[in-house]
Protein backbone atom coordinates (compact mmCIF):
# COMPACT_ATOMS: atom_id res chain seq x y z
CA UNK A 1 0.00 0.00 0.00
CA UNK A 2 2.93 2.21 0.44
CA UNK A 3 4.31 1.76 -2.36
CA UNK A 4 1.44 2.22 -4.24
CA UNK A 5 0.69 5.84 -2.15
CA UNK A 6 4.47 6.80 -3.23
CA UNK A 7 3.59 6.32 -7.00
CA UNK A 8 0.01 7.82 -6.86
CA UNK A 9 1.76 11.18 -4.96
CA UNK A 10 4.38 11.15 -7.19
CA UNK A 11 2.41 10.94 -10.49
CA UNK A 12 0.33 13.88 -9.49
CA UNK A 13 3.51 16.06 -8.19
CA UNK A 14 4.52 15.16 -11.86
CA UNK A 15 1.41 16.31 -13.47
CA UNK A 16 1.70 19.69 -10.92
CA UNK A 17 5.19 20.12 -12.50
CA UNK A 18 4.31 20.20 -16.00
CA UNK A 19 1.01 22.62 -15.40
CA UNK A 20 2.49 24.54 -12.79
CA UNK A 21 6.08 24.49 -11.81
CA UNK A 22 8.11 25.99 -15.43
CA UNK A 23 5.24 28.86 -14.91
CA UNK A 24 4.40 29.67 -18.79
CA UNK A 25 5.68 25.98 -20.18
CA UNK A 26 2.52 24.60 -20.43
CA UNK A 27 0.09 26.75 -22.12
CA UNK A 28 3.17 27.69 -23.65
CA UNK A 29 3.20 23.66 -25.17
CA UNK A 30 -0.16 24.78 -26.60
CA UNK A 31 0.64 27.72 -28.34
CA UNK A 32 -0.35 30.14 -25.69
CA UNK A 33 1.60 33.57 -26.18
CA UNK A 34 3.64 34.67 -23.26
CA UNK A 35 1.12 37.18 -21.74
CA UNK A 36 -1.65 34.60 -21.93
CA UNK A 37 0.12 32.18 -20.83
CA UNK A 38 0.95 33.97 -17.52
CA UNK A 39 -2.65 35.03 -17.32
CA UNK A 40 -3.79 31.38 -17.62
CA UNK A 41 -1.51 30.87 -14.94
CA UNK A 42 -2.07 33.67 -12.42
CA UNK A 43 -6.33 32.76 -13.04
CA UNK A 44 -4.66 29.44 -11.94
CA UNK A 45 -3.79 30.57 -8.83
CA UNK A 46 -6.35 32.45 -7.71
CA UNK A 47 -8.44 29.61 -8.21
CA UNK A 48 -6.31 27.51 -6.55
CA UNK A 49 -6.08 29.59 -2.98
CA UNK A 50 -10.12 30.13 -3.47
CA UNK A 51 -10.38 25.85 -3.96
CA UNK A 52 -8.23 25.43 -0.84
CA UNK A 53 -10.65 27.77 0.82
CA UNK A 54 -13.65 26.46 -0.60
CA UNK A 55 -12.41 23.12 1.18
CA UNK A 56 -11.62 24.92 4.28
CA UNK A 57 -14.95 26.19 4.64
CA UNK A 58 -16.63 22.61 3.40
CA UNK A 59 -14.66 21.04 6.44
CA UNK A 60 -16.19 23.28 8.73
CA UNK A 61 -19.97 22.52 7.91
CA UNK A 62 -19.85 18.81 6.93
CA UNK A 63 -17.74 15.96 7.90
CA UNK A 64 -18.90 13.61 4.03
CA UNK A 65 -17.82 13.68 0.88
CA UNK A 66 -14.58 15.11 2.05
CA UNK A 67 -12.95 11.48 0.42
CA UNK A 68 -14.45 12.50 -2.83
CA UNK A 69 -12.33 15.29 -3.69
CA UNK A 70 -9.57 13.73 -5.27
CA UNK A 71 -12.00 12.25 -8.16
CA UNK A 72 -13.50 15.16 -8.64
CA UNK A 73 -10.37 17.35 -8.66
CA UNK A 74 -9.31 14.50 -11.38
CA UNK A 75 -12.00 15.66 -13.56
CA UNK A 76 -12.04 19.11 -13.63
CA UNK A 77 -7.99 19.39 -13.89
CA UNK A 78 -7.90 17.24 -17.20
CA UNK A 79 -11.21 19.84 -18.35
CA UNK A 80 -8.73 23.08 -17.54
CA UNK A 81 -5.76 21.10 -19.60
CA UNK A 82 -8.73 20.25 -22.48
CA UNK A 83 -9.55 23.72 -22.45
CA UNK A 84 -6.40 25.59 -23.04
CA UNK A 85 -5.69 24.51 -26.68
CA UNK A 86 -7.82 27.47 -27.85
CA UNK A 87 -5.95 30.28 -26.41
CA UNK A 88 -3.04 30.02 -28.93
CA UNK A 89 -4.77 32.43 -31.30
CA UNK A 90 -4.45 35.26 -29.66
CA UNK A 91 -0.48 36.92 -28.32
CA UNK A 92 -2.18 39.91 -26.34
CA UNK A 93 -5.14 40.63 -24.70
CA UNK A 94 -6.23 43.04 -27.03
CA UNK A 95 -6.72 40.44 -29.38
CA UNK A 96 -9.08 37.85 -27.27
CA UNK A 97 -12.32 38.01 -28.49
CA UNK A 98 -15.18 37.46 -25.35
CA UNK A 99 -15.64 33.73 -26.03
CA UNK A 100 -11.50 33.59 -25.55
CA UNK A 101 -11.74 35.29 -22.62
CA UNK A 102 -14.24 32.87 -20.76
CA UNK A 103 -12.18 30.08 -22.61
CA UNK A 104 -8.94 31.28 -20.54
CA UNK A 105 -10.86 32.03 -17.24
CA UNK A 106 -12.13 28.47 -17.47
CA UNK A 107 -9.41 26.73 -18.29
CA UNK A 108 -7.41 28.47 -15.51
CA UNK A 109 -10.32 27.81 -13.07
CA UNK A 110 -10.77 23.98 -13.61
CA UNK A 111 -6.92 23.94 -13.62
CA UNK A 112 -6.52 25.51 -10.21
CA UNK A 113 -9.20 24.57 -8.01
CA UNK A 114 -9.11 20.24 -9.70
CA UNK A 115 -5.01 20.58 -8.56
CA UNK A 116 -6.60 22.05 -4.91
CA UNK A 117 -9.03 19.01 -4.37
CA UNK A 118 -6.40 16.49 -5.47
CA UNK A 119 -3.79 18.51 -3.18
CA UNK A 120 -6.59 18.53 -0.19
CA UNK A 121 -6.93 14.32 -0.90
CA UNK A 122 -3.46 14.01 -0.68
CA UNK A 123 -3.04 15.85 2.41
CA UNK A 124 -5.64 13.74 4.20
CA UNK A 125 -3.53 10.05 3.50
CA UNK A 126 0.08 12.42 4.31
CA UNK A 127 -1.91 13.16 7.93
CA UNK A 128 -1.88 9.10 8.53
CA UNK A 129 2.36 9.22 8.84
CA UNK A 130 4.18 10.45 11.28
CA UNK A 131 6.20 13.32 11.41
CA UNK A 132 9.62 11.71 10.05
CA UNK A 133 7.53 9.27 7.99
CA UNK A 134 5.25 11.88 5.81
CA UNK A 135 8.89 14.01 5.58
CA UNK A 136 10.52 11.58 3.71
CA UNK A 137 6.92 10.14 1.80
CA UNK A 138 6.91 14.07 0.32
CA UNK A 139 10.70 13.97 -0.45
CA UNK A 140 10.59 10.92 -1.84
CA UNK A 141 7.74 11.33 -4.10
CA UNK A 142 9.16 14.80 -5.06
CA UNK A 143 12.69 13.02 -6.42
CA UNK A 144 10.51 10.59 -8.48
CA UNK A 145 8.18 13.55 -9.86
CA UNK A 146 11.16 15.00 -10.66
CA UNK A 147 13.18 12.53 -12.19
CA UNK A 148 10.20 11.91 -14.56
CA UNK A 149 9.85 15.53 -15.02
CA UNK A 150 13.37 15.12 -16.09
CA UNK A 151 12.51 12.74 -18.98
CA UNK A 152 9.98 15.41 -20.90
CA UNK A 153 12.67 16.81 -22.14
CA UNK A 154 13.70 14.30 -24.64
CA UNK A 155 9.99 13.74 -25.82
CA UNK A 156 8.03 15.58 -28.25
CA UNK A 157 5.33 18.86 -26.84
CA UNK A 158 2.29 16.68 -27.41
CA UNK A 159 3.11 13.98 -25.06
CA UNK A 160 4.00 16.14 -22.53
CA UNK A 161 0.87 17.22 -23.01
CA UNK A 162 -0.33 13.99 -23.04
CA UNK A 163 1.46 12.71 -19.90
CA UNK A 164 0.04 15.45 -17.83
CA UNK A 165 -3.85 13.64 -18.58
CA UNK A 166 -2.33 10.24 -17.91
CA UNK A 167 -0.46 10.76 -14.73
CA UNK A 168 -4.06 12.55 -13.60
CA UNK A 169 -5.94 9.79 -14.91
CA UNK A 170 -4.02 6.99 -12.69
CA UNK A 171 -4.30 9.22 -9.88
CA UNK A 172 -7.65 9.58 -9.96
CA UNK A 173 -7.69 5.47 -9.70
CA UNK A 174 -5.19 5.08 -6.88
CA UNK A 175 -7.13 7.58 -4.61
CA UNK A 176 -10.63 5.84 -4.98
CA UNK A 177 -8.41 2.46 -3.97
CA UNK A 178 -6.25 4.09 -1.39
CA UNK A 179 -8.27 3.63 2.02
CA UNK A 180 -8.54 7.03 3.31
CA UNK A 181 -7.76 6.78 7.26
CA UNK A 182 -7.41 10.57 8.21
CA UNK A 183 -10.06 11.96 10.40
CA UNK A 184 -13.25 14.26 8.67
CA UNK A 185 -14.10 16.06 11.95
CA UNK A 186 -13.76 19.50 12.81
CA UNK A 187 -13.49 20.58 16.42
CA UNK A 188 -12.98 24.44 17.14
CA UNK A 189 -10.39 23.72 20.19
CA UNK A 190 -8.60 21.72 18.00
CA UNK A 191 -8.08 24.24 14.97
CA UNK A 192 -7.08 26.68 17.59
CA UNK A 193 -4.60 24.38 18.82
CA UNK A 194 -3.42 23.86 14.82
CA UNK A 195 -3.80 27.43 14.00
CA UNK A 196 -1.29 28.03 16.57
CA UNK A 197 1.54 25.98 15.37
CA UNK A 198 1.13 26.48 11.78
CA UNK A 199 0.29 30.88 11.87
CA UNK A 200 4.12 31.40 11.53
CA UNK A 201 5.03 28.68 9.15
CA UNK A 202 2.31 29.82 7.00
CA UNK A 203 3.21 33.44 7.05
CA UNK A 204 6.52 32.48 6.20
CA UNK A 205 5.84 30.56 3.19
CA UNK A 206 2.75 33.14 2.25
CA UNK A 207 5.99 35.91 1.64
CA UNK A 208 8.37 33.21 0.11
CA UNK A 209 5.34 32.53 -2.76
CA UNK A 210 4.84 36.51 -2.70
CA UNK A 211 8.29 36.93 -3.55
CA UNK A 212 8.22 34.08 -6.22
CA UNK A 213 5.50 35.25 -7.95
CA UNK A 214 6.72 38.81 -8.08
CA UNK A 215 10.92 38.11 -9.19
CA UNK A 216 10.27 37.04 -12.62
CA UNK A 217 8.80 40.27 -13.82
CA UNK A 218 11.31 42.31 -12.02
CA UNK A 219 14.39 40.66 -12.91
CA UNK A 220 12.64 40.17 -16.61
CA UNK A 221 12.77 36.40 -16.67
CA UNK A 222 10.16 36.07 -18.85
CA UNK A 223 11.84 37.96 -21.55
CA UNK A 224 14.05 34.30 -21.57
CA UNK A 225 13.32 31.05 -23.62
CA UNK A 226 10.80 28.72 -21.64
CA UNK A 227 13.49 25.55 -22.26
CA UNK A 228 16.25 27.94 -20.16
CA UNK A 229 13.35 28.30 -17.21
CA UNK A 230 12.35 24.66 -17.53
CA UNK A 231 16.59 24.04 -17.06
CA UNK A 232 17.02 26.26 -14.32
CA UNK A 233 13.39 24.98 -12.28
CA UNK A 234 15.13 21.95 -12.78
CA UNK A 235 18.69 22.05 -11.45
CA UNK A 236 17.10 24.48 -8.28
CA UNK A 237 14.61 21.88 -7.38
CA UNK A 238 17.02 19.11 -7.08
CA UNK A 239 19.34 21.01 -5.37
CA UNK A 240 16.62 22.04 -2.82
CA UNK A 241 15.74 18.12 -2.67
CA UNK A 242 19.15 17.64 -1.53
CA UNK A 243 19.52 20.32 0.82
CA UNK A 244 16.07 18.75 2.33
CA UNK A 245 17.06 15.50 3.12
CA UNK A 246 20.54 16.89 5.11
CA UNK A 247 18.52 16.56 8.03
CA UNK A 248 17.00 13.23 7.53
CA UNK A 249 21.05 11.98 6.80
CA UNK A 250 22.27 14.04 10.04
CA UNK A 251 19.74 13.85 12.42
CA UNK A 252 18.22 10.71 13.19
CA UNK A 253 16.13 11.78 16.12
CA UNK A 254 14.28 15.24 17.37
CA UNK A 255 14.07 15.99 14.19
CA UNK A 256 12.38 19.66 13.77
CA UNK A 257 12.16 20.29 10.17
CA UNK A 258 10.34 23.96 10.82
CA UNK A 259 14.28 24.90 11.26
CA UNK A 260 14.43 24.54 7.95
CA UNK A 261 13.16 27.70 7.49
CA UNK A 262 16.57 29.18 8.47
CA UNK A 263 18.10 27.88 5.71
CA UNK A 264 15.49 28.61 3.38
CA UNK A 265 15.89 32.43 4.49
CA UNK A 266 19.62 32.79 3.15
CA UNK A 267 18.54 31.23 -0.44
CA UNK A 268 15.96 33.96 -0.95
CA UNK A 269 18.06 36.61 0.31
CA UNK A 270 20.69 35.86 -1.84
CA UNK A 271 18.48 36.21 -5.30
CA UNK A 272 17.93 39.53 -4.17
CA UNK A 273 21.26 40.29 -3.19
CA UNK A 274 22.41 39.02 -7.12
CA UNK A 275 18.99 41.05 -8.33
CA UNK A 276 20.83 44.79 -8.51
CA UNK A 277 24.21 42.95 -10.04
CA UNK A 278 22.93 40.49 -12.83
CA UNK A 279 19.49 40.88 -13.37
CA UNK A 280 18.34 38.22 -15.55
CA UNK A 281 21.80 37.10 -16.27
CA UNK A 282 22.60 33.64 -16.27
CA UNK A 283 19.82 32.40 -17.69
CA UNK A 284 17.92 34.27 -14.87
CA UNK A 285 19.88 32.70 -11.72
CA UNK A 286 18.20 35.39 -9.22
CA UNK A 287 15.01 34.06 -10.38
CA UNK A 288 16.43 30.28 -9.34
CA UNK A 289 16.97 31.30 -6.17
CA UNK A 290 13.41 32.76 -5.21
CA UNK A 291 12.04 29.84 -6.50
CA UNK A 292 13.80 27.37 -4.97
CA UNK A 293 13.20 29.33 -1.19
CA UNK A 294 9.75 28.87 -1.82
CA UNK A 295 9.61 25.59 -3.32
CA UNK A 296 11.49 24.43 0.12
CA UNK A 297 8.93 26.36 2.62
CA UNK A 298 5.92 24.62 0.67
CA UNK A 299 7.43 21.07 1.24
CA UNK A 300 8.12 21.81 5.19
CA UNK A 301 4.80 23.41 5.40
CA UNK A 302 2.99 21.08 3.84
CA UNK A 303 4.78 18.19 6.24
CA UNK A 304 3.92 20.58 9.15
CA UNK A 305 0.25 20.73 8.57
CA UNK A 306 -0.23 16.66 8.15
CA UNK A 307 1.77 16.42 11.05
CA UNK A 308 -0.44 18.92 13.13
CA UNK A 309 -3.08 17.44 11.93
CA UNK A 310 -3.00 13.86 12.99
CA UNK A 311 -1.60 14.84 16.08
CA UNK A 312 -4.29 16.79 16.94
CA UNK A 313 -7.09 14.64 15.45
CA UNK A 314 -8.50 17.41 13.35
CA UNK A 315 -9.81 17.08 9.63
CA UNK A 316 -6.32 17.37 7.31
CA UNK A 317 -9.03 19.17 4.50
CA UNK A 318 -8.86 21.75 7.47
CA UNK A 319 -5.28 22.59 8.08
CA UNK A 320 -4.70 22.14 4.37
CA UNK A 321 -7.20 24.31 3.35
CA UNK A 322 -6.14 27.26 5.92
CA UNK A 323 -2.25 26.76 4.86
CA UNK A 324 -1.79 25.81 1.33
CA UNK A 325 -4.83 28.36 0.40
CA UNK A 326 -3.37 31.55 2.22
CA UNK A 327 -0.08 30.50 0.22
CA UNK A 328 -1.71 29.97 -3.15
CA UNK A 329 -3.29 33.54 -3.22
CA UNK A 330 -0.03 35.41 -2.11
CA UNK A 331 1.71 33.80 -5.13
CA UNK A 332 -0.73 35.21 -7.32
CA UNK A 333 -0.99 38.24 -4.96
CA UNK A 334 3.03 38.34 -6.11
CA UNK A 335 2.06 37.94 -9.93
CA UNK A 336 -0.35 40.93 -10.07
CA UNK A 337 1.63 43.58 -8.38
CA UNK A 338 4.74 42.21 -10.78
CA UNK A 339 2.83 42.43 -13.58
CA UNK A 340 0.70 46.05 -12.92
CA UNK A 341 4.56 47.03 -11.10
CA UNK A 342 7.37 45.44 -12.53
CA UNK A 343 7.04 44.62 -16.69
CA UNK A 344 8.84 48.11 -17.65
CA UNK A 345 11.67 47.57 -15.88
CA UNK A 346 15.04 47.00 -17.29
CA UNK A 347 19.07 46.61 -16.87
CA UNK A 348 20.56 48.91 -14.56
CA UNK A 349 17.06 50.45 -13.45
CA UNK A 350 17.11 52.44 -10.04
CA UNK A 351 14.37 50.69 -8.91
CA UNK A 352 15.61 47.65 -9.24
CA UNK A 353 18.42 48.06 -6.29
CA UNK A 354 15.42 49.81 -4.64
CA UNK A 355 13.49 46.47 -4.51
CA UNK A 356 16.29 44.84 -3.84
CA UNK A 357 16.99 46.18 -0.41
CA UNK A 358 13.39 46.54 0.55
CA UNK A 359 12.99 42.86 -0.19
CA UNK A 360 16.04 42.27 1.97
CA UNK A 361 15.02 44.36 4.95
CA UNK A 362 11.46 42.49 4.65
CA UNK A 363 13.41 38.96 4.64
CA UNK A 364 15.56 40.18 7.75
CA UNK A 365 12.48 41.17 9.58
CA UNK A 366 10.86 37.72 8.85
CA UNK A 367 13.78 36.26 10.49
CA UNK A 368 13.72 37.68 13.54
CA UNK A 369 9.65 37.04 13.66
CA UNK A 370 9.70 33.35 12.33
CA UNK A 371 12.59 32.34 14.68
CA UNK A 372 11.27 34.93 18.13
CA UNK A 373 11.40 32.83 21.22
CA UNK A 374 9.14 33.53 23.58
CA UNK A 375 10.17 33.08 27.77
CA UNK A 376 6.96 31.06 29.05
CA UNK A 377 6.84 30.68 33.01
CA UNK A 378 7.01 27.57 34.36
CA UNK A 379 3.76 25.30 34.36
CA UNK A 380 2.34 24.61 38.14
CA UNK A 381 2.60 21.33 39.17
CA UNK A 382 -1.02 19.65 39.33
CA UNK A 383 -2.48 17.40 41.91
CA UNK A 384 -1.54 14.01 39.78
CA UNK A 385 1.73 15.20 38.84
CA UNK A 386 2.84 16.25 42.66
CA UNK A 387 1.41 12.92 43.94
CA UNK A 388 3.03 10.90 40.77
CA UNK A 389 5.75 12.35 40.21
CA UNK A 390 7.31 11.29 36.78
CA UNK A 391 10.55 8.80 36.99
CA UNK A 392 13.87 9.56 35.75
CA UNK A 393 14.27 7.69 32.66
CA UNK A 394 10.98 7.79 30.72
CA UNK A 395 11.15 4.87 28.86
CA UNK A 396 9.29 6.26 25.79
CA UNK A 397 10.05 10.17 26.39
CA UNK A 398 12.14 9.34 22.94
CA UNK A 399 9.81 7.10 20.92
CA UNK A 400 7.50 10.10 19.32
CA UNK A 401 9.38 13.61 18.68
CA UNK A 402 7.26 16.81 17.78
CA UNK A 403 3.95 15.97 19.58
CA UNK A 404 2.22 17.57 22.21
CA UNK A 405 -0.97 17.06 24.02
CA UNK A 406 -4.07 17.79 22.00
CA UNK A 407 -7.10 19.72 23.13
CA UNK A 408 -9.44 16.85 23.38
CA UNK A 409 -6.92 14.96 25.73
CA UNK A 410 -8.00 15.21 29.07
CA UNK A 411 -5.75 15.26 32.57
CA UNK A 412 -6.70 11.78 32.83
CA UNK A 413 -4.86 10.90 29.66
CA UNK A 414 -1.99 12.87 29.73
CA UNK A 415 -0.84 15.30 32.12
CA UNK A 416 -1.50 19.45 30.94
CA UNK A 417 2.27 20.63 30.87
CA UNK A 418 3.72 20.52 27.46
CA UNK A 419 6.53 22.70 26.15
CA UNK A 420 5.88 25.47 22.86
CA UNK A 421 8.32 23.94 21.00
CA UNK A 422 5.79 20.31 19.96
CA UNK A 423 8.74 18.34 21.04
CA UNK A 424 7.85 17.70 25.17
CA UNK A 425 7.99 13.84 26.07
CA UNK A 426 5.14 11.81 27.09
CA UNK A 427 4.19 13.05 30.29
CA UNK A 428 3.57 9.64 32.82
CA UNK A 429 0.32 8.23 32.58
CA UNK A 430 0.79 5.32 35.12
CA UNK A 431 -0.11 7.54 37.61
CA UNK A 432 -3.98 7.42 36.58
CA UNK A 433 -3.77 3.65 36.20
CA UNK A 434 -6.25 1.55 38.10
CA UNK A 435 -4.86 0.23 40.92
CA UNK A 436 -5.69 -3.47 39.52
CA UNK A 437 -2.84 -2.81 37.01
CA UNK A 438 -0.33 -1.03 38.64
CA UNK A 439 2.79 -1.57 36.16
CA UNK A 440 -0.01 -1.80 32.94
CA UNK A 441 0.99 2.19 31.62
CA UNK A 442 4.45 1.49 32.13
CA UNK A 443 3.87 -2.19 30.22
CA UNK A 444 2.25 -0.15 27.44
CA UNK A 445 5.07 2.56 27.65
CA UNK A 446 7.84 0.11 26.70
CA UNK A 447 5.66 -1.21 24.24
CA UNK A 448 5.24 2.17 22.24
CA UNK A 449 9.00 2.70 22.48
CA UNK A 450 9.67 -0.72 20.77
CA UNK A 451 6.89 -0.50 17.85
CA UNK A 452 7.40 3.44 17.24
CA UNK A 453 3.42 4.31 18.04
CA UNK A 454 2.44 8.02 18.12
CA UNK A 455 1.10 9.62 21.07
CA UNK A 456 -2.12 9.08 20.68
CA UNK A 457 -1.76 5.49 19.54
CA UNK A 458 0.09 4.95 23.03
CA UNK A 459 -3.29 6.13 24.65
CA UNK A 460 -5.36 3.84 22.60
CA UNK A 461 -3.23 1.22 23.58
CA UNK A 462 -3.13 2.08 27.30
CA UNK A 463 -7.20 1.73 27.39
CA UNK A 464 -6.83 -1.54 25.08
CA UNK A 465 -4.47 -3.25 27.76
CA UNK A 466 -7.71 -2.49 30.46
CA UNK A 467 -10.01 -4.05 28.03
CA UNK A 468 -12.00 -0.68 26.96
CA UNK A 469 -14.30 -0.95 24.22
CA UNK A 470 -14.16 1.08 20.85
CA UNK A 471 -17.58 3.36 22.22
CA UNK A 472 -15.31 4.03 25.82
CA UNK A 473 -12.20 4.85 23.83
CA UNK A 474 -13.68 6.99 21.37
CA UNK A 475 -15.62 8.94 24.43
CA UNK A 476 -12.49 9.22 26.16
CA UNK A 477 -10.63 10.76 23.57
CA UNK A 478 -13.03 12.80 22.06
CA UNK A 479 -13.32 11.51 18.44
CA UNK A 480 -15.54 9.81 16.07
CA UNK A 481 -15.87 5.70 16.93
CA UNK A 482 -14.59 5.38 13.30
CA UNK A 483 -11.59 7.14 14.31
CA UNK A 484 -11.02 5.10 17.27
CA UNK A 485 -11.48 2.11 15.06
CA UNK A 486 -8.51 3.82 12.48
CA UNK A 487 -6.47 4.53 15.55
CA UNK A 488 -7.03 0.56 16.92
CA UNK A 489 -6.27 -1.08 13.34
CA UNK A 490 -2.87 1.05 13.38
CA UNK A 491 -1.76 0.06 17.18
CA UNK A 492 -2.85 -3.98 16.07
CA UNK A 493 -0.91 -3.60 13.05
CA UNK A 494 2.43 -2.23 14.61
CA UNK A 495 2.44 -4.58 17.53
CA UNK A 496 1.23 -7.70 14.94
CA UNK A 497 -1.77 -8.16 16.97
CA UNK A 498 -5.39 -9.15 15.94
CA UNK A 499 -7.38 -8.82 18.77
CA UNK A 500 -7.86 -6.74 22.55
CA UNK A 501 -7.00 -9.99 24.41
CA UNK A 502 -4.16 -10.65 22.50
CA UNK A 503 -2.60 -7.43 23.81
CA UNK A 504 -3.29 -7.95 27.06
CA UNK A 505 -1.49 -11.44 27.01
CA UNK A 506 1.15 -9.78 25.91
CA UNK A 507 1.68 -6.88 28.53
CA UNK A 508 0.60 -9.56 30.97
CA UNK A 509 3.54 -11.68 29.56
CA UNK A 510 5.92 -8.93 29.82
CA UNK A 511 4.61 -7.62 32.97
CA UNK A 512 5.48 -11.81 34.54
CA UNK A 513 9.02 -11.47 32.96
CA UNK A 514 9.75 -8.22 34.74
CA UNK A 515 8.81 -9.96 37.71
């Protein structure tokens, strides 16, 4: 099932490559001029922050149909691709007719919000992984998309074209046979508790796209060939691809991949620094570098909000919806004030250095916002925790990095004191354990550290081990039996189980050996 998950991701990544990534290539493929070709594009965009919206907003009114939105962002991103073929008539606006105009608002439309559905479906299965686990599914599937990306360069414009429909097409068919297992309800505590991890990352990224969108009209990229920008996307992505998985090679535990965004910071900073000196020299390096900072940020932030959102048992079409649509319409936000502010200029322009700096003291100022610590006091000690206090060596304080108490966990289930930075241990739940099972948390404790379960899989366990039913455990923890159910198949699967009893032999087994 994995590998079929890594295939499916990668395929549409591939398709988002071709449509999106080279910025004019593929209307371009279709005989689009360049100005309609960026206006297909920026419609593109806009409709692609309003789809992420539009699935923000569904989330927050109905918990069905959510799993449909990969089929139906299928069809309507192979109608935006169908519709563009018309548009190469025309080189200006001045020369669409009416009927050309609704035939490029379309096309961009079905183009941008199919990619947001398909995006939204995606997110939901990356929410299943952990942290680690969904960082190197994206990378992963982002090397293959690329590698394939790679290949259209050696085949003729038409099958590119025709590639694009393909890799949608099998998409399509691997999400309707790819169980979904992310939850579909919304909870207001628990987007708060989201909101509040993700608000900076998301800022963050929503200037990065800004930036990206607006660079290529200042530093007159699109005045190059399209095969020079497809070339350069190229090299910067795989460098960026590299560059992501240092930390995966280096750091094998507490990994915190929102530190990424200090390295991301530099990259930008230095297309703006080359801006003033080289322009669009280079085949239009300065524009590389823009590009690649913000193709970085949207990989962590799109790990960060799966991440939040399985932690925190909230619906991924949420999270997804909040992050990748703010992001979406500052890149086109980026487009329009380039285009309306930034076509006329040219080598050696005043205003070009002007930018420059501004852009530079915006990115410093980002820096010191994104990466502000804040001094929090000291939590009190509660009743549990001054009666219980936790042990030295917590034997799974190392088995689940960047997780933190959700807001439907109550003091029963984990204790209230967890740290701002998402990466405090598992506080000690053996103090609430009945007294008929004294060592039974601890049992369960050694048993998460040995099969790598989450936080909240270690809870479900923990009630499992006491012989809770699926109705107690889903009250308990606050979510949907199906859920509960999800959350049970993962914990039997991972500890090669098949039934309740058969995990209470087995802490009862260990539980004999330690005595």
């Amino acid at each position: 099932m994995t590998g079929l998950r890594l295939i499916g991701f990668s395929l549409f990544l591939f398709a988002e490559l071709i449509c999106f990534h080279g910025t004019i290539l593929f209307p371009g493929l279709l005989g689009a001029s360049q100005e309609i070709a960026v206006a297909v594009m920026t419609t593109s965009l806009l409709s692609k922050g309003f789809g992420y919206f539009g699935c923000f907003f569904f989330s927050l009114v109905s918990a069905s149909k959510q799993r449909q939105f990969g089929r139906v962002g299928a069809v309507l991103f192979i109608a935006g691709i169908l519709a563009m073929p018309g548009l190469g008539t025309a080189t200006t606006f001045s020369e669409l007719s009416f009927a050309s105009l609704i035939e490029l608002v379309f096309a961009g439309t079905m183009l941008g919000v199919g990619d947001a559905l398909i995006s939204v479906s995606w997110g939901r299965l990356c929410a299943a992984l952990p942290l680690r686990k969904a960082y190197l599914f994206v990378l992963g599937s982002q090397t293959a998309a690329l590698v394939v990306y790679a290949a259209t360069f050696f085949v003729p414009d038409v099958a590119i074209v025709a590639s694009a429909i393909v890799a949608i097409l099998i998409v399509a068919a691997i999400l309707i046979k790819l169980p979904d297992q992310s939850s579909v309800a919304f909870d207001s505590p628990r987007l708060r508790a989201v909101f509040g991890e993700l608000w900076r990352p998301i800022f963050g990224t929503s200037v990065f796209a800004f930036l990206t969108g607006l660079m290529p009209w200042i530093s007159g990229q699109y005045d190059g060939s399209v095969e020079t920008m497809r070339l350069l996307s190229l090299a910067s992505s795989a460098a960026v691809l590299l560059l992501l998985a240092a930390p995966v090679a280096m750091l094998k535990q507490n990994m915190r991949i929102e530190n990424i965004y200090k390295l991301i910071l530099p990259i930008v900073a230095t297309g703006f620094l080359l801006l003033p000196i080289i322009w669009n020299g280079f085949g239009g390096v300065v524009n590389a570098f823009v590009g690649a900072g913000s193709y970085a940020a949207g990989i962590v932030l799109w790990c960060l909000a799966a991440d939040s959102s399985r932690r925190h048992d909230l619906s991924a079409t949420t999270s997804f919806g909040l992050a990748l649509g703010t992001t979406s319409l500052a890149g086109a936000l980026g487009k329009a004030f380039g285009y309306f502010g930034g076509r006329t200029l040219t080598e050696g322009d005043l205003s070009i250095t002007a930018i420059s700096l501004v852009s530079l003291y915006l990115l410093s100022m980002l820096a010191l916002f994104l990466f502000r610590k804040k001094a929090e006091p000291a939590p009190k000690a509660t009743r549990a925790q001054a009666e219980y206090p936790k042990p030295e060596n917590d034997a799974a304080a190392g088995f689940r990095q960047n997780d933190e108490p959700t807001a439907s966990r109550t003091t029963a289930d984990i204790a209230p004191a967890a740290r701002s930075d998402n990466a405090a241990p598992l506080e000690d739940a053996a103090a609430h354990a009945p007294a008929t099972a004294p060592n039974r948390s601890a049992t369960c404790k050694a048993l998460a550290a040995k099969h790598d379960l989450t936080e909240r899989e270690f809870d479900v366990l923990v009630k499992l081990s006491r012989g809770q039913s699926v109705a107690d455990i889903s009250s308990e923890l606050g979510v949907s039996e199906n859920t509960a159910k999800t959350h049970i198949k993962n914990v039997y699967r991972k500890l090669g189980v098949h039934s309740k009893q058969d995990i209470i032999e087995m802490c009862r087994e260990m539980e004999a050996r330690k005595s």
